[in-house]
Protein backbone atom coordinates (compact mmCIF):
# COMPACT_ATOMS: atom_id res chain seq x y z
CA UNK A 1 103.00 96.99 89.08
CA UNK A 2 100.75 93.98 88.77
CA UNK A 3 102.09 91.54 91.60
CA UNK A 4 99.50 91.83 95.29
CA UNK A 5 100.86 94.73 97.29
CA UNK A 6 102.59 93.50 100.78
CA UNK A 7 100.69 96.45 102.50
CA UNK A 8 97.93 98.42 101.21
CA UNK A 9 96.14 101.10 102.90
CA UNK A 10 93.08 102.42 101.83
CA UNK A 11 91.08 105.44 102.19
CA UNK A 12 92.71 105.99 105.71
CA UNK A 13 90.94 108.53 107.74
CA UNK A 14 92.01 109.49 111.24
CA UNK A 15 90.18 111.77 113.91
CA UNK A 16 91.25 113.01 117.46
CA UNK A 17 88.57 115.15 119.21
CA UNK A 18 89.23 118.74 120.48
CA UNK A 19 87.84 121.66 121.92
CA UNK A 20 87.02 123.27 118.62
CA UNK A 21 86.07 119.68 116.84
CA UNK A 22 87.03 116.64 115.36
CA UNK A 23 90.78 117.03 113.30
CA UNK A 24 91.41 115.20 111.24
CA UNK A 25 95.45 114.45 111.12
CA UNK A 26 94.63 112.15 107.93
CA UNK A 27 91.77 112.10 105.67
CA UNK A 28 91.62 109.44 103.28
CA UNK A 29 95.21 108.64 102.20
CA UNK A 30 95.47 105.21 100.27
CA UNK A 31 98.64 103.58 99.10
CA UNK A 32 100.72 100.59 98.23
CA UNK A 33 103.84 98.87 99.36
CA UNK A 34 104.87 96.24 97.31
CA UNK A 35 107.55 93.72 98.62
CA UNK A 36 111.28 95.19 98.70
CA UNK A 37 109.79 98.16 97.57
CA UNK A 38 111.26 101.88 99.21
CA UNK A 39 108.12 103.85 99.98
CA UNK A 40 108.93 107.31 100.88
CA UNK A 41 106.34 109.63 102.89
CA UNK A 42 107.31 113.22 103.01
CA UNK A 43 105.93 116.76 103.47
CA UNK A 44 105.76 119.15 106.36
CA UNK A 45 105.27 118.91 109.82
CA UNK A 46 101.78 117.89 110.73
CA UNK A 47 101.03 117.06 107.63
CA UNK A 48 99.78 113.46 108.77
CA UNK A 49 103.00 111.10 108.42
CA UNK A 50 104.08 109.75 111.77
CA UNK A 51 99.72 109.24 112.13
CA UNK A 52 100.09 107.20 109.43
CA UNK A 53 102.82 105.08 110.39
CA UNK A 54 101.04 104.82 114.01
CA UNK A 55 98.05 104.07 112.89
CA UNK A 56 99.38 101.23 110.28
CA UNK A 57 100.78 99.09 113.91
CA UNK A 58 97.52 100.87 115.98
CA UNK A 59 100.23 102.32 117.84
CA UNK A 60 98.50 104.58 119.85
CA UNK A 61 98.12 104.28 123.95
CA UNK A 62 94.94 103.28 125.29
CA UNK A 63 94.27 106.84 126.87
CA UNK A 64 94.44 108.10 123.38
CA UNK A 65 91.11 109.10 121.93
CA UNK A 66 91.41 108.34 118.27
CA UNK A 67 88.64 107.24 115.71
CA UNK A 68 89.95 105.32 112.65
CA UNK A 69 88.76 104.78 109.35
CA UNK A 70 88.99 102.92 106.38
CA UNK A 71 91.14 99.44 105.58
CA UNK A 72 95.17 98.33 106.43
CA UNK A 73 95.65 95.12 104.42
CA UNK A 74 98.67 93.59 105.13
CA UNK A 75 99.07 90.21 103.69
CA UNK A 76 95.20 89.93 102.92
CA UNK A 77 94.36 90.66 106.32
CA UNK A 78 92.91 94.12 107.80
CA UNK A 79 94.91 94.91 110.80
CA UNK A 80 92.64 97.45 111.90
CA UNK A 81 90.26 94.68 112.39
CA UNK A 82 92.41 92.56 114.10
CA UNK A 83 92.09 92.14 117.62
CA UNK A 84 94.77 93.29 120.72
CA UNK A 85 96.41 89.41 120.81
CA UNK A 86 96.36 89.06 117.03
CA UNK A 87 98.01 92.50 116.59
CA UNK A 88 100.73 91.16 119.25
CA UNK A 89 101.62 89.13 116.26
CA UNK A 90 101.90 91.54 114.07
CA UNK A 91 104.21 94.11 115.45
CA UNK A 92 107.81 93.85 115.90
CA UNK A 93 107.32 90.22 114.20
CA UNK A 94 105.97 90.89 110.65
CA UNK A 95 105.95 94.95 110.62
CA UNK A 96 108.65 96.52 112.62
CA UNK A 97 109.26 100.33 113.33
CA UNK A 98 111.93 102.49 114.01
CA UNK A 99 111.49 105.38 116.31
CA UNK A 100 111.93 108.89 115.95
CA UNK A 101 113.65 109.64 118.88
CA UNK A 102 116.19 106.75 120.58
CA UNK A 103 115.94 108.43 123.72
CA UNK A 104 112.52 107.30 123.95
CA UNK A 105 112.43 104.14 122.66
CA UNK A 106 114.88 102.79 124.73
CA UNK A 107 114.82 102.13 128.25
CA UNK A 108 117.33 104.26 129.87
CA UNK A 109 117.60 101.31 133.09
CA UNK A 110 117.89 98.42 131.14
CA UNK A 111 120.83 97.01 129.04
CA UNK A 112 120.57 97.54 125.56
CA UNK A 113 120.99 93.84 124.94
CA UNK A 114 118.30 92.88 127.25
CA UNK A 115 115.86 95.21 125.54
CA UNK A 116 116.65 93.63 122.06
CA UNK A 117 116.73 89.99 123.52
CA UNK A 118 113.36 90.64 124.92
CA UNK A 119 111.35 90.79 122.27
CA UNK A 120 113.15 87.86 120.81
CA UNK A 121 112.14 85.51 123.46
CA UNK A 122 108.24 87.26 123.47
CA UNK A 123 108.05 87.00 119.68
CA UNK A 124 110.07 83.53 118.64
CA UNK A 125 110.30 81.62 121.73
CA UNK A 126 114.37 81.90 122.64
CA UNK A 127 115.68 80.48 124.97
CA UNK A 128 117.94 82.80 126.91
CA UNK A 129 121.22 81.54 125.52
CA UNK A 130 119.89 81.79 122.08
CA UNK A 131 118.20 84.63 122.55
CA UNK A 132 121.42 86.42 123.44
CA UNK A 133 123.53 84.85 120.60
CA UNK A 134 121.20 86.47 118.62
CA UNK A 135 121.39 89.75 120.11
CA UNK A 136 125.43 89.86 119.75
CA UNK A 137 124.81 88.67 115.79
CA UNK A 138 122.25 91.82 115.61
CA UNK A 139 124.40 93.95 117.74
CA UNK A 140 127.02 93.25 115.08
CA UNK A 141 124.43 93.56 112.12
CA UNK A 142 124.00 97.17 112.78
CA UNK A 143 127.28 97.92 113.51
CA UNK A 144 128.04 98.50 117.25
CA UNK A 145 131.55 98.16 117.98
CA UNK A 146 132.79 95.31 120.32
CA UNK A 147 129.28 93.55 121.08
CA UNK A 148 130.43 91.68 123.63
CA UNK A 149 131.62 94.09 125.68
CA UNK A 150 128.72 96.70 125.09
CA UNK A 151 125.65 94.10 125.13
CA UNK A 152 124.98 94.74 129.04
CA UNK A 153 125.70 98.34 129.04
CA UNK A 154 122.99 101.29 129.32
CA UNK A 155 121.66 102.97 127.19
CA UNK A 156 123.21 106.86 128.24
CA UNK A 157 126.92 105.27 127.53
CA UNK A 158 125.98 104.87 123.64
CA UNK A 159 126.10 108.23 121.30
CA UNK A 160 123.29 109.20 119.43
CA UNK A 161 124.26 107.12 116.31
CA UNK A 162 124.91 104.30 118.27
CA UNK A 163 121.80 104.31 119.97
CA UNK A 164 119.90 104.72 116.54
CA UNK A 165 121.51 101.70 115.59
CA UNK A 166 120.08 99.87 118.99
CA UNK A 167 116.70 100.97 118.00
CA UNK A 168 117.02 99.52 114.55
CA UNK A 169 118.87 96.07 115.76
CA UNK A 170 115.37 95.85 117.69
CA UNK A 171 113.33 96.99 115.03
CA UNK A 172 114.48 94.32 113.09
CA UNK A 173 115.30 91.21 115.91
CA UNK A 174 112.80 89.26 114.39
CA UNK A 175 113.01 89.24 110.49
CA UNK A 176 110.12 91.86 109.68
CA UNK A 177 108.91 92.19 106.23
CA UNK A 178 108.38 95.72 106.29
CA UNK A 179 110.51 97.89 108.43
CA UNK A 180 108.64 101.75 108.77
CA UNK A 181 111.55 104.32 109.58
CA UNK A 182 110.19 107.25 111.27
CA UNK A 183 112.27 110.32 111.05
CA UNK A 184 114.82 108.13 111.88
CA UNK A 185 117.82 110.01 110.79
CA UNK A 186 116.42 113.63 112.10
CA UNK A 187 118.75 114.21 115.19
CA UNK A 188 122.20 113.39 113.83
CA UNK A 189 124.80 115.18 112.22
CA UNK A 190 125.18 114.50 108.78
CA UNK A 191 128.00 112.12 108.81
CA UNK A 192 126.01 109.58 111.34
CA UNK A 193 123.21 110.58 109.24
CA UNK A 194 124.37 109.68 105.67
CA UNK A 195 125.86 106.15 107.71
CA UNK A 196 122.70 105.35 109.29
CA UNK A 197 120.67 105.74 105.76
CA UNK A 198 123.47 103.24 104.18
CA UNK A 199 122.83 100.56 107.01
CA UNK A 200 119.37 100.72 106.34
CA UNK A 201 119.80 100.04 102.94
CA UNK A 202 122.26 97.52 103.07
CA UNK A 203 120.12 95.78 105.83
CA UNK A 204 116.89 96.12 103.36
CA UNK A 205 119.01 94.08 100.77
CA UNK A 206 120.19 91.64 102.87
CA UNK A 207 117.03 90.68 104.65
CA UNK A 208 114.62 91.06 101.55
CA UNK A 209 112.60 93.96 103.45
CA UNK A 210 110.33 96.68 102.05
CA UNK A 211 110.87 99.99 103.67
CA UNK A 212 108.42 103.16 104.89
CA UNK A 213 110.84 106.03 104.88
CA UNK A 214 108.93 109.12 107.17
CA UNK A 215 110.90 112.16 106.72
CA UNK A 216 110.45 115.64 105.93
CA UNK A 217 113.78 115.55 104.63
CA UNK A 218 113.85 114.88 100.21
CA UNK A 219 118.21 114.01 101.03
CA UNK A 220 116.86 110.88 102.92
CA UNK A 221 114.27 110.52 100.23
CA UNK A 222 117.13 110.83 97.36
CA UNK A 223 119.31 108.24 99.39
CA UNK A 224 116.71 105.17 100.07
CA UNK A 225 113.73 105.35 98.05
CA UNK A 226 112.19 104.31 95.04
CA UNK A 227 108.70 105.95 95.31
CA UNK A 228 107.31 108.85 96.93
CA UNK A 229 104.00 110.14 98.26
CA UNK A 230 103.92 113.53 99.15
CA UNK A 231 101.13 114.53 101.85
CA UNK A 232 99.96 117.79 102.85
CA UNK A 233 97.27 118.57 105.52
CA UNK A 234 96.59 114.66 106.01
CA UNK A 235 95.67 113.98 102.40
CA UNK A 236 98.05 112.75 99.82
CA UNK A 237 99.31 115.59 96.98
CA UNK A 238 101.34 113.68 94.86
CA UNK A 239 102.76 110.35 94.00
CA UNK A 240 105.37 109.29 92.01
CA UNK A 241 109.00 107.78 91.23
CA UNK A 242 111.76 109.60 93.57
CA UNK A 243 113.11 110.62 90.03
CA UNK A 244 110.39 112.95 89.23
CA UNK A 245 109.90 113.96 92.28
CA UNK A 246 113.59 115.12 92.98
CA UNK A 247 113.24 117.16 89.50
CA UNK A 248 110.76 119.10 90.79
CA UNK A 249 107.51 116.77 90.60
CA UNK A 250 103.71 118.38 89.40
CA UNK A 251 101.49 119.28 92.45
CA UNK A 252 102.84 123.11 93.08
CA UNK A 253 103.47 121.97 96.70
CA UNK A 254 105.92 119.42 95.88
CA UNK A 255 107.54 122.06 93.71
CA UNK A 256 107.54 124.67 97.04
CA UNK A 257 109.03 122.08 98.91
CA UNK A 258 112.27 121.31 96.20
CA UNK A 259 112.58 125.12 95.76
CA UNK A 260 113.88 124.80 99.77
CA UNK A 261 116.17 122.21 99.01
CA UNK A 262 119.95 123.72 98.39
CA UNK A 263 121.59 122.81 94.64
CA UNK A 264 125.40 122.96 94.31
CA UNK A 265 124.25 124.26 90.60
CA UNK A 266 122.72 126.86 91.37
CA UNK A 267 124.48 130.35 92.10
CA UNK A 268 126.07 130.96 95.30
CA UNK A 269 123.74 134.09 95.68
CA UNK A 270 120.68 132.12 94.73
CA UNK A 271 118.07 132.58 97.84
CA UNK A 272 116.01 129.61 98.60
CA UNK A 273 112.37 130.77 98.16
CA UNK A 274 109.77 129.64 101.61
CA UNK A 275 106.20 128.44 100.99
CA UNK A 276 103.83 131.46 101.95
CA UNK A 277 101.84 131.00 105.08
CA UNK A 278 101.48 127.83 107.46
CA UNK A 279 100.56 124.23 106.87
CA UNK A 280 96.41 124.20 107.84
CA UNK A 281 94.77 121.92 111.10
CA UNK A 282 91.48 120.81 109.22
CA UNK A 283 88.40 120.91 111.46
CA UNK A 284 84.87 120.02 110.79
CA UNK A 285 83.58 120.72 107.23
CA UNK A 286 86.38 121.69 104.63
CA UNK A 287 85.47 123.08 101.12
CA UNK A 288 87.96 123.20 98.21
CA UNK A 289 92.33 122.09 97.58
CA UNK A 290 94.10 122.18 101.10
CA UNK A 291 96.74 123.53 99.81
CA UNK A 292 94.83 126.94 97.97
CA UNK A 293 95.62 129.51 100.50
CA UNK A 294 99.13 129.32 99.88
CA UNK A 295 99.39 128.24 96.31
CA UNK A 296 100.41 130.75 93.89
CA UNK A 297 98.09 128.97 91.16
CA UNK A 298 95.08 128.60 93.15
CA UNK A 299 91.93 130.03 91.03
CA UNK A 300 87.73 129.57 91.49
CA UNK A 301 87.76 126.46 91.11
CA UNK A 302 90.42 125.46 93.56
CA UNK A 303 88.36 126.96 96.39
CA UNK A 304 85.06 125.26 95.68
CA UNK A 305 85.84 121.74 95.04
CA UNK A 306 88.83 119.50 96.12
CA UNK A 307 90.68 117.28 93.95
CA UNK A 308 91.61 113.98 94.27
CA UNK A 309 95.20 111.98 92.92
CA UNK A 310 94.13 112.79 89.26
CA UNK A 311 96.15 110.13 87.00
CA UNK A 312 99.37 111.88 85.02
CA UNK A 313 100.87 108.18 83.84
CA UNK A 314 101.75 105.11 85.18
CA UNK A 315 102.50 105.19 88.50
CA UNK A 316 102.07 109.20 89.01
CA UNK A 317 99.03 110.97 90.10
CA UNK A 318 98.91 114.89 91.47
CA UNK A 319 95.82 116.01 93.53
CA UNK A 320 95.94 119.40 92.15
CA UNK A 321 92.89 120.85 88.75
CA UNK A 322 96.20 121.55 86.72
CA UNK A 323 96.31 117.98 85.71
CA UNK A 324 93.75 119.09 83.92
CA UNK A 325 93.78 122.61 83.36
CA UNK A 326 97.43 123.09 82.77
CA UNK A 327 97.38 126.71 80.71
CA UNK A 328 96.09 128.11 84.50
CA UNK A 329 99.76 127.86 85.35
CA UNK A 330 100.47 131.32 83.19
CA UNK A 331 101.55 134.03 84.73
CA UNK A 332 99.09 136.54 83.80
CA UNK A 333 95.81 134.18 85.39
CA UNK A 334 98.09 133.36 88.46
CA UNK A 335 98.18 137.08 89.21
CA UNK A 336 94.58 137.35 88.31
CA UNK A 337 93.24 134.62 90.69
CA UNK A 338 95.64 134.09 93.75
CA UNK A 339 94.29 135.40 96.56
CA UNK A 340 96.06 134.22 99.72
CA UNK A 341 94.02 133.03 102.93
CA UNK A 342 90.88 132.76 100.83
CA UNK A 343 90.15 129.52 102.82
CA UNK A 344 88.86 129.37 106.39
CA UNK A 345 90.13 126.67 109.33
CA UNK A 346 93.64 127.63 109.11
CA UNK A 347 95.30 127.01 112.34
């Protein structure tokens, strides 16, 4: 792609501080969104997503200890630079999110349509008649039956769909360019599920957005995006088009993570094979590929240094040596080299 990127992140690095040391949830994950574009982030739990997202809006409270690294350029200008006031500017207005959990984002004493109409008078200076108009056109945007009868109601007298569909009504209230979705499809049944993923993309369309899609899910990856970057233990593993990806992608943890995803082709006594071991806190120094003390590849080499997104074409890059040592793949050097847990700091 050669037109400017609507966000770019680079070389993101974020620390909390803990009794055993500085973790880092995401070390030096860099890439770009361009406009209308479907970005989707995916890999385990803990892997560093939802920090990502956060620290994109500097989401986190002020009783939060975080250190954070590295450059969020959004429209030529590095948010992460920008102060408290300037930021107010930013969120809900330009970037808008939608929360994992609806429960939590929405004020369980306050009517739904005061919580969207809110932010509309904060951010674009409604007045309250307007402001409410536009609430009912949102309210029917996202599909809540009967507006006019539901705008003043609570929160706890929605369903879980419904109130998903609140959340994203205020997520977008004021014409964002990029909307992030954060799990945002994780607690409903599939039905709600597979109709909250098509009102996101028809609302994408219709109001010219690009799109952050956080899941751990590759369905909601199949269903909304066009590219993918797949993290693992805060640092990027692979990126590429949702097409390769979906086939079974290069980086042997995106390949562990389709071999868990069910196939109506395959046989009905086919057994979906886990990842060995657990997904790794980093801590302190770290030596060699995150992802060597459960890869069934791993060799020397893979323990002493750590690879970065090595280039496999246009727009796809793997952080793993086969890139360029592809023969290690055999059979007869993978039983040769793997040792499992060769790599300290696991948590």
């Amino acid at each position: 792609m050669n037109a400017a990127p609507l966000l770019e992140v680079r070389d993101l690095k974020v620390s909390f501080p803990t009794a055993r040391g500085m973790v880092r949830a995401v070390d030096g994950v860099s890439f770009r969104l361009q406009p209308e574009e479907a970005l989707g982030i995916v890999g385990e739990s803990g892997c560093g997503k939802t920090v990502t997202a956060l620290s994109i809006l500097r989401l986190f409270g002020p009783a939060t200890r975080v250190r954070i690294e590295g450059a969020v350029l959004f429209q030529d200008r590095n948010l992460l630079k920008l102060s408290r006031k300037e930021m107010l500017q930013i969120r809900g207005v330009q970037i808008g999110m939608v929360f994992q959990d609806p429960l939590t984002a929405l004020d369980p004493v306050m009517p739904v349509g005061e919580q969207i109409a809110e932010s509309i008078r904060f951010h674009l200076h409604f007045d309250p008649k307007r402001a409410r108009a536009r609430t009912l056109e949102l309210l029917d945007l996202v599909g809540i039956p009967d507006p006019r009868q539901r705008i003043d109601d609570l929160p706890h007298s929605f369903s879980g769909g419904m109130r998903q569909r609140l959340v994203i009504a205020m997520a977008i209230a004021c014409g964002p360019k990029v909307l992030i979705a954060d799990e945002a499809t994780t607690a409903l049944d599939v039905t709600v599920q597979a109709q909250i993923l098509r009102l996101i993309n028809d609302l994408r369309r219709e109001l010219s957005m690009a799109l952050i899609v956080i899941t751990h899910d590759l369905g909601v990856i199949a269903a909304t995006c066009e590219n993918v970057q797949v993290m693992y233990a805060g640092k990027a593993a692979e990126y590429a088009g949702v097409a390769h990806i979906l086939e079974g992608g290069s980086h042997p943890y995106t390949q562990g993570l389709m071999r868990l995803v069910p196939r109506l082709d395959q046989d009905r006594h086919h057994r979906l094979r886990p990842i060995d071991g657990t997904p790794l806190t980093v801590v302190d120094a770290w030596q060699g590929c995150r992802f060597a003390p459960r890869c069934e590849h791993a060799w020397e080499r893979c323990r002493v240094d750590e690879p970065g997104l090595l280039p496999l074409g246009p727009d796809h890059a793997s952080a793993c040596w086969l890139v360029e040592e592809p023969s290690r793949r055999s059979a007869d050097r993978r039983a040769a080299n793997y040792q499992p847990g060769a790599v300290d700091h696991v948590s």
